[in-house]
C-alpha atoms as a PDB file:
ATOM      1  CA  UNK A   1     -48.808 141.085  65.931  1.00  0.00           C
ATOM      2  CA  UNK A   2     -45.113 139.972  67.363  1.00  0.00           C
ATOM      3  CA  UNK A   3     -44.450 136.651  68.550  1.00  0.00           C
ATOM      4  CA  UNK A   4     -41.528 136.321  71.077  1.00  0.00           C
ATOM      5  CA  UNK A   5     -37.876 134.131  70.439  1.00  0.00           C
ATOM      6  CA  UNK A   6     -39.025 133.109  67.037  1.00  0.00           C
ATOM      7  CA  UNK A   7     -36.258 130.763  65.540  1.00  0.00           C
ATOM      8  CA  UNK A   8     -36.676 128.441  62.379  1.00  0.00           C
ATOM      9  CA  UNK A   9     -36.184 124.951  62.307  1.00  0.00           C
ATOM     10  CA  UNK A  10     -37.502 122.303  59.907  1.00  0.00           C
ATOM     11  CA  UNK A  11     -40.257 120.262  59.676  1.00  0.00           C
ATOM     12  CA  UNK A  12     -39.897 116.556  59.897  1.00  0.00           C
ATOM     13  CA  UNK A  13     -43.551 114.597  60.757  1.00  0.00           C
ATOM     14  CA  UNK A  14     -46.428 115.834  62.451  1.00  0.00           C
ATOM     15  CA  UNK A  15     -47.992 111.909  64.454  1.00  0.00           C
ATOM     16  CA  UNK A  16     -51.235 113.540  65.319  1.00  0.00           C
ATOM     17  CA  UNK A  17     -53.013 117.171  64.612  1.00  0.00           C
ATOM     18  CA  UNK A  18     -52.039 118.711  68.015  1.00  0.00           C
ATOM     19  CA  UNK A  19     -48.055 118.154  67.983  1.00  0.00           C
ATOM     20  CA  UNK A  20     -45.174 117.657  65.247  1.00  0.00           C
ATOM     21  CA  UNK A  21     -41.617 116.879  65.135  1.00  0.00           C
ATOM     22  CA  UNK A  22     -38.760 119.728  63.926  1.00  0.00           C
ATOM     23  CA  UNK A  23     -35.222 119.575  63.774  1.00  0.00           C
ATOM     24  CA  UNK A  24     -33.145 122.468  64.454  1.00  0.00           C
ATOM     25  CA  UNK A  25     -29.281 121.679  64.349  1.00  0.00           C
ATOM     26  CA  UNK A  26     -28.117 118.673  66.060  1.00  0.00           C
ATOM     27  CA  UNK A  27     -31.541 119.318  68.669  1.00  0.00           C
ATOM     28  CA  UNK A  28     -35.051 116.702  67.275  1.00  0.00           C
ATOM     29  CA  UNK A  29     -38.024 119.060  68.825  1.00  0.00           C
ATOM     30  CA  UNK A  30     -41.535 118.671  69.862  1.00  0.00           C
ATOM     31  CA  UNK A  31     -43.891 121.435  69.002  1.00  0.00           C
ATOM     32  CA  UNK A  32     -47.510 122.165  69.619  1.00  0.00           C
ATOM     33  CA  UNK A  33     -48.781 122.769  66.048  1.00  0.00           C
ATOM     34  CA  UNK A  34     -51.343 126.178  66.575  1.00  0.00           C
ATOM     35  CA  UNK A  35     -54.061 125.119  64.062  1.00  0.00           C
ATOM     36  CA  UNK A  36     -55.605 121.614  64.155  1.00  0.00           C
ATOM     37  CA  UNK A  37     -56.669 121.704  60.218  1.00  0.00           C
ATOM     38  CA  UNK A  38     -54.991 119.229  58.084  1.00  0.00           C
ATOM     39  CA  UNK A  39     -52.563 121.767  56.236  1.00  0.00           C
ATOM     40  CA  UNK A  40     -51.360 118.754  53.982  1.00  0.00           C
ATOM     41  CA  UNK A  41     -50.287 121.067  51.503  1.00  0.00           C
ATOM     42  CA  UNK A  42     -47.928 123.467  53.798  1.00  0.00           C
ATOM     43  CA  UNK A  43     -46.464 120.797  56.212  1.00  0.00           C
ATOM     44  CA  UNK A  44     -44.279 118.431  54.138  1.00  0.00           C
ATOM     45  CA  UNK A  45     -41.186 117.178  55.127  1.00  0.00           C
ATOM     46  CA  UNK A  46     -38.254 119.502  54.700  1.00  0.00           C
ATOM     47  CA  UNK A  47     -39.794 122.635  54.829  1.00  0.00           C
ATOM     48  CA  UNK A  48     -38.661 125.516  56.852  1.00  0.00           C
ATOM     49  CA  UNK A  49     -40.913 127.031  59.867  1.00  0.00           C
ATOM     50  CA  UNK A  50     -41.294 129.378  62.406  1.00  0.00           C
ATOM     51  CA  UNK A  51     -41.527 128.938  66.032  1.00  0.00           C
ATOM     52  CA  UNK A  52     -41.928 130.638  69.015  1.00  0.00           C
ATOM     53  CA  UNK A  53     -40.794 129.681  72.236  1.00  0.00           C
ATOM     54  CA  UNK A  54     -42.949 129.530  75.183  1.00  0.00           C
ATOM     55  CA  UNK A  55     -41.747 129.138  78.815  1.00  0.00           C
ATOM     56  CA  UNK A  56     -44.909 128.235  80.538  1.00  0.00           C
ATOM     57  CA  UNK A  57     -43.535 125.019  82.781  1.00  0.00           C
ATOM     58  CA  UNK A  58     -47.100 123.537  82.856  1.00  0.00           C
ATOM     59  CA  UNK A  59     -47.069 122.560  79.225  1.00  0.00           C
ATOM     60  CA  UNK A  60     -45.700 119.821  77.698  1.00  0.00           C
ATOM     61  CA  UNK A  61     -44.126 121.633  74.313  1.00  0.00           C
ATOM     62  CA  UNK A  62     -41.557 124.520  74.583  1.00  0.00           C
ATOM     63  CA  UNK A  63     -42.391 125.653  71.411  1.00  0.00           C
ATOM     64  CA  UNK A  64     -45.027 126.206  69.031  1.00  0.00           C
ATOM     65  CA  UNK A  65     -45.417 125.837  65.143  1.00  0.00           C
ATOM     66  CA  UNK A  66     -46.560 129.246  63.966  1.00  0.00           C
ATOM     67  CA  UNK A  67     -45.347 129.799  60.393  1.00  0.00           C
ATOM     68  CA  UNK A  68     -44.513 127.634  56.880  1.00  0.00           C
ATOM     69  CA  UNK A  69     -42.411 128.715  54.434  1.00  0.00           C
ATOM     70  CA  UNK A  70     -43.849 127.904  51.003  1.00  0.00           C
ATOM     71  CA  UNK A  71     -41.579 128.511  48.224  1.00  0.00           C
ATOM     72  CA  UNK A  72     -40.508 132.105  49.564  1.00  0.00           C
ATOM     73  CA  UNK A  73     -43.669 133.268  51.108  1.00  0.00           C
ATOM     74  CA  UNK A  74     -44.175 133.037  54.655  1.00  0.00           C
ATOM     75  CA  UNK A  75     -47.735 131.646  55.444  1.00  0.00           C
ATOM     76  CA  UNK A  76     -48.832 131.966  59.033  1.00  0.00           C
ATOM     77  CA  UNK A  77     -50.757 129.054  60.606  1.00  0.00           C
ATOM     78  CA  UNK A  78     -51.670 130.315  63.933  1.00  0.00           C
ATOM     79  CA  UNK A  79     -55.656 129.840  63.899  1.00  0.00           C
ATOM     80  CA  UNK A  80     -56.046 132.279  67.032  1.00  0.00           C
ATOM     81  CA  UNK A  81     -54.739 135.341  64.974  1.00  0.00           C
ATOM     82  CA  UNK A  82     -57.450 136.432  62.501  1.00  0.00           C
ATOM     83  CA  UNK A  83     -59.702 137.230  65.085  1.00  0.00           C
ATOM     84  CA  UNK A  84     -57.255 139.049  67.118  1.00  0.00           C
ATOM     85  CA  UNK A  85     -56.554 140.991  63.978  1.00  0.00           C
ATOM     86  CA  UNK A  86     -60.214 141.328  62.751  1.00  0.00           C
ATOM     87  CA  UNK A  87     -61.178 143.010  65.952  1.00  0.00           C
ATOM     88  CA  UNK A  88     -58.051 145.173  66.138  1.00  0.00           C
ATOM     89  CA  UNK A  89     -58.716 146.029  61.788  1.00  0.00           C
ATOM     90  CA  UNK A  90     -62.564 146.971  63.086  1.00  0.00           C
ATOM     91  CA  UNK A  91     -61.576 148.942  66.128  1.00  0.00           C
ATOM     92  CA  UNK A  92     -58.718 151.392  64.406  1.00  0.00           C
ATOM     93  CA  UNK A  93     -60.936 151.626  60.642  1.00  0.00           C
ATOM     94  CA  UNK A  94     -58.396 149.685  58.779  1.00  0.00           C
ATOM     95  CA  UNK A  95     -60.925 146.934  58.620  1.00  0.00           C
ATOM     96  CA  UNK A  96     -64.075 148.890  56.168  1.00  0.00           C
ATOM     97  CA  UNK A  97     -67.790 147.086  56.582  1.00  0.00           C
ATOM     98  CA  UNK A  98     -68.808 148.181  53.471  1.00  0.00           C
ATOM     99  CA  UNK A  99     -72.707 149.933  53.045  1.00  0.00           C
ATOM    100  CA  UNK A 100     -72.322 150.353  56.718  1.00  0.00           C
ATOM    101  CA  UNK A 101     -71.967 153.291  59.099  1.00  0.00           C
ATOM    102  CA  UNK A 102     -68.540 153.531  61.018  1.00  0.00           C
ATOM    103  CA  UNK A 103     -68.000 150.816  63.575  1.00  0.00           C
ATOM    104  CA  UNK A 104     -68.282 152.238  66.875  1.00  0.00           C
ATOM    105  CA  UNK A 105     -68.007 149.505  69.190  1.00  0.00           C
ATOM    106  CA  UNK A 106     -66.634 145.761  68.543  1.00  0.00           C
ATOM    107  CA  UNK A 107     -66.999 142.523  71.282  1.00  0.00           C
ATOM    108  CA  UNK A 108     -65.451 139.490  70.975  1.00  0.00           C
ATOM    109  CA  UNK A 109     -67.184 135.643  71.054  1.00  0.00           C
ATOM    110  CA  UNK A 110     -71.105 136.642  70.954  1.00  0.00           C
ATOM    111  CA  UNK A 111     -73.713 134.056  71.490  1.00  0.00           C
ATOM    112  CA  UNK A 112     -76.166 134.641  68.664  1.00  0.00           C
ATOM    113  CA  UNK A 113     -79.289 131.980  67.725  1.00  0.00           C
ATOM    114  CA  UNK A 114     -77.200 128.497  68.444  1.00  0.00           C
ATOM    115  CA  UNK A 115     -74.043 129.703  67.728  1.00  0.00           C
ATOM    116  CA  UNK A 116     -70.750 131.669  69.041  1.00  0.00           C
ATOM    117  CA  UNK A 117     -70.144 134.543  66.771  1.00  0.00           C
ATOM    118  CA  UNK A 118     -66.706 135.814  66.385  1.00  0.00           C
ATOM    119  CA  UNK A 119     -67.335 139.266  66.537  1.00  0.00           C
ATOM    120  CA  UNK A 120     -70.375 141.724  67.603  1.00  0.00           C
ATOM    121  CA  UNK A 121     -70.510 145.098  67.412  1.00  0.00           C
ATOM    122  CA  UNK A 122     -72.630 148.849  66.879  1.00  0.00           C
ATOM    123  CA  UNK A 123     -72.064 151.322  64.485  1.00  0.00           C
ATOM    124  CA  UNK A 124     -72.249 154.959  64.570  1.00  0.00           C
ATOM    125  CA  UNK A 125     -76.117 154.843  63.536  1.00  0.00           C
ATOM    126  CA  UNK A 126     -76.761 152.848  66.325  1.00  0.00           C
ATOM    127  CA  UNK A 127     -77.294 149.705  64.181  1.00  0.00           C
ATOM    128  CA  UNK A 128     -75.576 145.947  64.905  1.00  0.00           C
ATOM    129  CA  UNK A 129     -73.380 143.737  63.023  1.00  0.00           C
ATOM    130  CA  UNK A 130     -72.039 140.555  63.357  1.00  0.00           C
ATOM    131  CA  UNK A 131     -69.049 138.891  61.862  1.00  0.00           C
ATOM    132  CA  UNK A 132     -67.503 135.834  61.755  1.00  0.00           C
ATOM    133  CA  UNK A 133     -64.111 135.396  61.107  1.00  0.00           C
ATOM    134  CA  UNK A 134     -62.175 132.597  59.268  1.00  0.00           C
ATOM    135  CA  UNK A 135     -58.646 132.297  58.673  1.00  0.00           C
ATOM    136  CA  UNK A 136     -57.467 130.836  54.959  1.00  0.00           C
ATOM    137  CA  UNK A 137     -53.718 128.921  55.206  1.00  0.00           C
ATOM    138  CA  UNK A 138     -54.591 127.123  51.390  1.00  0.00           C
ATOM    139  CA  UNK A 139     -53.125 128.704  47.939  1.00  0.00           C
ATOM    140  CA  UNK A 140     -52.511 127.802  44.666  1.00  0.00           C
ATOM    141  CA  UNK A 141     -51.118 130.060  41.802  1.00  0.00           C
ATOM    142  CA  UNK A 142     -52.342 133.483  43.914  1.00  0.00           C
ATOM    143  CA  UNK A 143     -55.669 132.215  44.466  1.00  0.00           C
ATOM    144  CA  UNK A 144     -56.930 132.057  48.388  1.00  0.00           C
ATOM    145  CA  UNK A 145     -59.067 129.469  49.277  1.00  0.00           C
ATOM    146  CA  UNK A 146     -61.271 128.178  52.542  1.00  0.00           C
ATOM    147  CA  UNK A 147     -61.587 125.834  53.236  1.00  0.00           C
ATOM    148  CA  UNK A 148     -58.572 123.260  53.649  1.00  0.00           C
ATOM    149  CA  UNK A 149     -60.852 120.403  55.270  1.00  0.00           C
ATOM    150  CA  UNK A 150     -64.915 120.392  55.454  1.00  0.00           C
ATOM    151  CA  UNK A 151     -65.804 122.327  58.119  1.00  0.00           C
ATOM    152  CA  UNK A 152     -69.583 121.842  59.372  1.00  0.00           C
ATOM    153  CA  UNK A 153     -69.450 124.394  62.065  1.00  0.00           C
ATOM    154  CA  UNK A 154     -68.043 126.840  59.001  1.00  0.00           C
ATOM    155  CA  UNK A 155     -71.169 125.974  57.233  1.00  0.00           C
ATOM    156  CA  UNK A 156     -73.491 126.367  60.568  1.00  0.00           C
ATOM    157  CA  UNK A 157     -72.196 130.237  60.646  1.00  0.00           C
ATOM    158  CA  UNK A 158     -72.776 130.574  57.351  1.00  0.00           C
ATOM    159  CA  UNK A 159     -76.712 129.783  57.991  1.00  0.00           C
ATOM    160  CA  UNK A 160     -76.407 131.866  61.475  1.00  0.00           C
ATOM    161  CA  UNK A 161     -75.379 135.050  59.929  1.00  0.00           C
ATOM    162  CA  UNK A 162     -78.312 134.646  57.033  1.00  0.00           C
ATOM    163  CA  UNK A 163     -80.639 133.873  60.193  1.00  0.00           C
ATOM    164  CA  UNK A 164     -79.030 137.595  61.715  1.00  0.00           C
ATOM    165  CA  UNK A 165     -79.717 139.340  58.329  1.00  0.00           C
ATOM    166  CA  UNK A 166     -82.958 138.201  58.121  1.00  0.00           C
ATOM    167  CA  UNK A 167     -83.802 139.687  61.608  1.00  0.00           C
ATOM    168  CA  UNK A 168     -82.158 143.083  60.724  1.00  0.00           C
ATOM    169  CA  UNK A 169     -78.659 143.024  61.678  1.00  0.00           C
ATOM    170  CA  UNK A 170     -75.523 143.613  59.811  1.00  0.00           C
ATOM    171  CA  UNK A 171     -73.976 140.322  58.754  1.00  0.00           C
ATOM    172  CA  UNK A 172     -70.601 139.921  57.864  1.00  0.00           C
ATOM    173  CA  UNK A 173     -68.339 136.524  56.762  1.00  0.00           C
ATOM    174  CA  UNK A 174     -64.820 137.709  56.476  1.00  0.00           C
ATOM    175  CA  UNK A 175     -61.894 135.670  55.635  1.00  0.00           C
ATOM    176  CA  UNK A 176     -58.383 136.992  56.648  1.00  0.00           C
ATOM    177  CA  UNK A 177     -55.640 135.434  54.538  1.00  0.00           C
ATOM    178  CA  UNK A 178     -52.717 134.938  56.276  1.00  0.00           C
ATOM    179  CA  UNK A 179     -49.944 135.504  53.762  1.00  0.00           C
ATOM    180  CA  UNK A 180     -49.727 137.967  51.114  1.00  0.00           C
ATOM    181  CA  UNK A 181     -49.687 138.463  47.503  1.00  0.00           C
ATOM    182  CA  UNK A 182     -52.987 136.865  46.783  1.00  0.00           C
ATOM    183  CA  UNK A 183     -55.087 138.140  43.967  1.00  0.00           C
ATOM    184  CA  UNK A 184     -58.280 136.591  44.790  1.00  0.00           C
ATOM    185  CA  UNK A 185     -60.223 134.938  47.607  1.00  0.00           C
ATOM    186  CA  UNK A 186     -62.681 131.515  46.821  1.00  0.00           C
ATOM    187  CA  UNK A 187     -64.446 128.626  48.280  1.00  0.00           C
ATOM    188  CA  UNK A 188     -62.990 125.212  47.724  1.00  0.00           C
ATOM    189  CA  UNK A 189     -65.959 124.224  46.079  1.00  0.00           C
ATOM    190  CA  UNK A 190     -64.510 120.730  45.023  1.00  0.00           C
ATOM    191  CA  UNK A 191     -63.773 119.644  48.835  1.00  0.00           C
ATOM    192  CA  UNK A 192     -67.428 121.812  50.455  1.00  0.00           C
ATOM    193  CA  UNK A 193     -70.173 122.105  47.451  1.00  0.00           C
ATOM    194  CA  UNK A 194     -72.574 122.810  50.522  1.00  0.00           C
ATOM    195  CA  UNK A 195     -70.431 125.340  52.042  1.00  0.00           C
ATOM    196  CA  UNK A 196     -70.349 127.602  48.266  1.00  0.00           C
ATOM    197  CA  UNK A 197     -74.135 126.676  48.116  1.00  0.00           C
ATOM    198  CA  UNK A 198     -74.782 128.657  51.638  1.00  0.00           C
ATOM    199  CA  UNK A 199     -72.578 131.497  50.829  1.00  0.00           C
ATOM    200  CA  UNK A 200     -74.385 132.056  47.535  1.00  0.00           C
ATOM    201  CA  UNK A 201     -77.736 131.601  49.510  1.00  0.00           C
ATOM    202  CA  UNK A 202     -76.138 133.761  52.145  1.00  0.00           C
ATOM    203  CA  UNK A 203     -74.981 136.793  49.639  1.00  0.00           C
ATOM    204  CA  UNK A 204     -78.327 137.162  48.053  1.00  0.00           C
ATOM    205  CA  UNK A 205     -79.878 137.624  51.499  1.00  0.00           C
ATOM    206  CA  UNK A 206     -78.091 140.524  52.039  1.00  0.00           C
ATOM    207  CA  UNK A 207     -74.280 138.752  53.921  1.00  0.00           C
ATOM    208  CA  UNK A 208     -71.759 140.609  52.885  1.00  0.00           C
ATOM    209  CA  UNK A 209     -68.046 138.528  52.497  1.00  0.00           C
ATOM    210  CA  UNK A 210     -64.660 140.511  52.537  1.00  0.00           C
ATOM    211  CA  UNK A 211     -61.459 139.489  52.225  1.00  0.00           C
ATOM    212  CA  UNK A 212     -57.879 140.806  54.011  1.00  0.00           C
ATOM    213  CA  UNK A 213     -54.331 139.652  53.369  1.00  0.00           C
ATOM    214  CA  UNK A 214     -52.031 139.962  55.623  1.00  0.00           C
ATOM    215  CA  UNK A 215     -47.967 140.348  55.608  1.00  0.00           C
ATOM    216  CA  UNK A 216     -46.167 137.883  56.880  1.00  0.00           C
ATOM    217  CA  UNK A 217     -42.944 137.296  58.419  1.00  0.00           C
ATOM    218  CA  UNK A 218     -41.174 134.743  60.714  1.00  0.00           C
ATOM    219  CA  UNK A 219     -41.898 136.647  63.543  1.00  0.00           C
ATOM    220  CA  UNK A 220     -45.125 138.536  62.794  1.00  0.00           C
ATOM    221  CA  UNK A 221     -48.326 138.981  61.104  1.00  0.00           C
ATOM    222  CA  UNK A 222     -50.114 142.606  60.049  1.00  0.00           C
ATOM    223  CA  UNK A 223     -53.181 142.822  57.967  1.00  0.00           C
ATOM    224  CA  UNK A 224     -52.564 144.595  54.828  1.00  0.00           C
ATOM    225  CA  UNK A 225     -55.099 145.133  52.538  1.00  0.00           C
ATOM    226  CA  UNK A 226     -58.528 143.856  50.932  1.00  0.00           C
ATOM    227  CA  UNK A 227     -58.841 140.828  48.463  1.00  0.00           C
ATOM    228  CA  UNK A 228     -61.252 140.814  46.088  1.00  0.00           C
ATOM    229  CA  UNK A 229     -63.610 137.363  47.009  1.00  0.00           C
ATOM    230  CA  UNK A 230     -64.990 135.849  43.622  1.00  0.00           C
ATOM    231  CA  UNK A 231     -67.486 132.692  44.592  1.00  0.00           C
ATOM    232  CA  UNK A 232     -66.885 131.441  41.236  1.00  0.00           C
ATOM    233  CA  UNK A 233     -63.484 131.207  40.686  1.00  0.00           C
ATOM    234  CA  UNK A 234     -62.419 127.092  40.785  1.00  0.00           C
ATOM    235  CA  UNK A 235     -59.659 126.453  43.234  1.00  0.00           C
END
């Protein structure tokens, strides 16, 4: 994935979750911020980000926030990605449902039980899946972790996707990491105790979780590779 006129500028305050404030030059910007989590940890003052520029005269921003810069590795913030990359990963193979017969056929934002499902799909036996995708922004020391503020509809998938198991589809929670060099893949237990509790509820009904990196630049984001997810490793 390519974003268009990506320049960097730096980040100065961000008043609300929906806008922030970057200088580049002599020039005091407003940017639309593409992901409404708290990402405390990535936007401090001073820090150097990407943006894209968007010409669309009907908005109110020229420019949105789509990348950090955390001491030297790119981290890309734009929550609408991982599912764009999930479904493209499931469609060309690069993306492995493991246990599973190819995918054959992937659709986007399924209504499943009382919830929207990222992705549904068949395989080559004829059998369904579902997955739901989440994208992970929060690090520390190589370690991956979702998520960065509690997230009840997170937790409401979880508990949809052990309902889908149950009733003899193919359930899948997969978390795409969007930077790279990660060695593992967790829960932030210490903000979501609940949200670890499902998961571990969810796994020994049969869920499966995977984990993809991605690399990251300024300008672009590609999925890379699988990250091993450990449920016990303390963020």
């Amino acid at each position: 994935m390519n974003y268009p006129e990506v320049s960097l500028a730096t980040f100065v305050q961000r008043p609300n979750r929906f806008i922030a404030i970057c200088q580049q030059g002599n020039q005091e910007l407003t940017v639309h911020v593409k992901n409404t989590g708290k990402c405390r940890e990535l936007l401090i003052p001073g820090v150097t980000v990407a943006l894209t520029q968007n010409h669309n005269p009907a908005r109110k921003t020229a420019f949105d926030l789509i990348a950090v810069n955390k001491a030297g590795n790119w981290i890309n913030i734009d929550s609408q990605i991982p599912n764009d990359l999930a479904a493209e990963g499931l469609r060309a193979g690069q993306i492995v449902l493991p246990q599973v017969a190819p995918v054959q056929s992937v659709r986007r934002e399924v209504v499943y039980a009382n919830s929207r499902l990222d992705i549904a799909g068949e395989l080559s036996d004829d059998s369904r899946f579902f997955v739901e995708v989440k994208g992970v922004t929060l690090e520390r020391d190589g370690l991956a972790a979702f998520p960065d503020a509690v997230t009840t509809r997170g937790l409401k998938h979880v508990q949809t996707l052990m309902l889908a198991q149950q009733e003899g589809y193919h359930a899948f929670l997969l978390f795409i990491v969007q930077m790279s060099g990660m060695r593992k893949m967790t829960i932030n237990t210490l903000l979501q105790p609940e949200l670890t509790a499902a998961i571990a509820t969810a796994q020994q009904a049969g869920v499966q979780v995977l984990a993809y990196d991605c690399v990251v630049a300024p300008e672009s984001i590609t999925l890379k590779q699988p990250v091993e997810f450990d449920l016990s490793a303390e963020y």
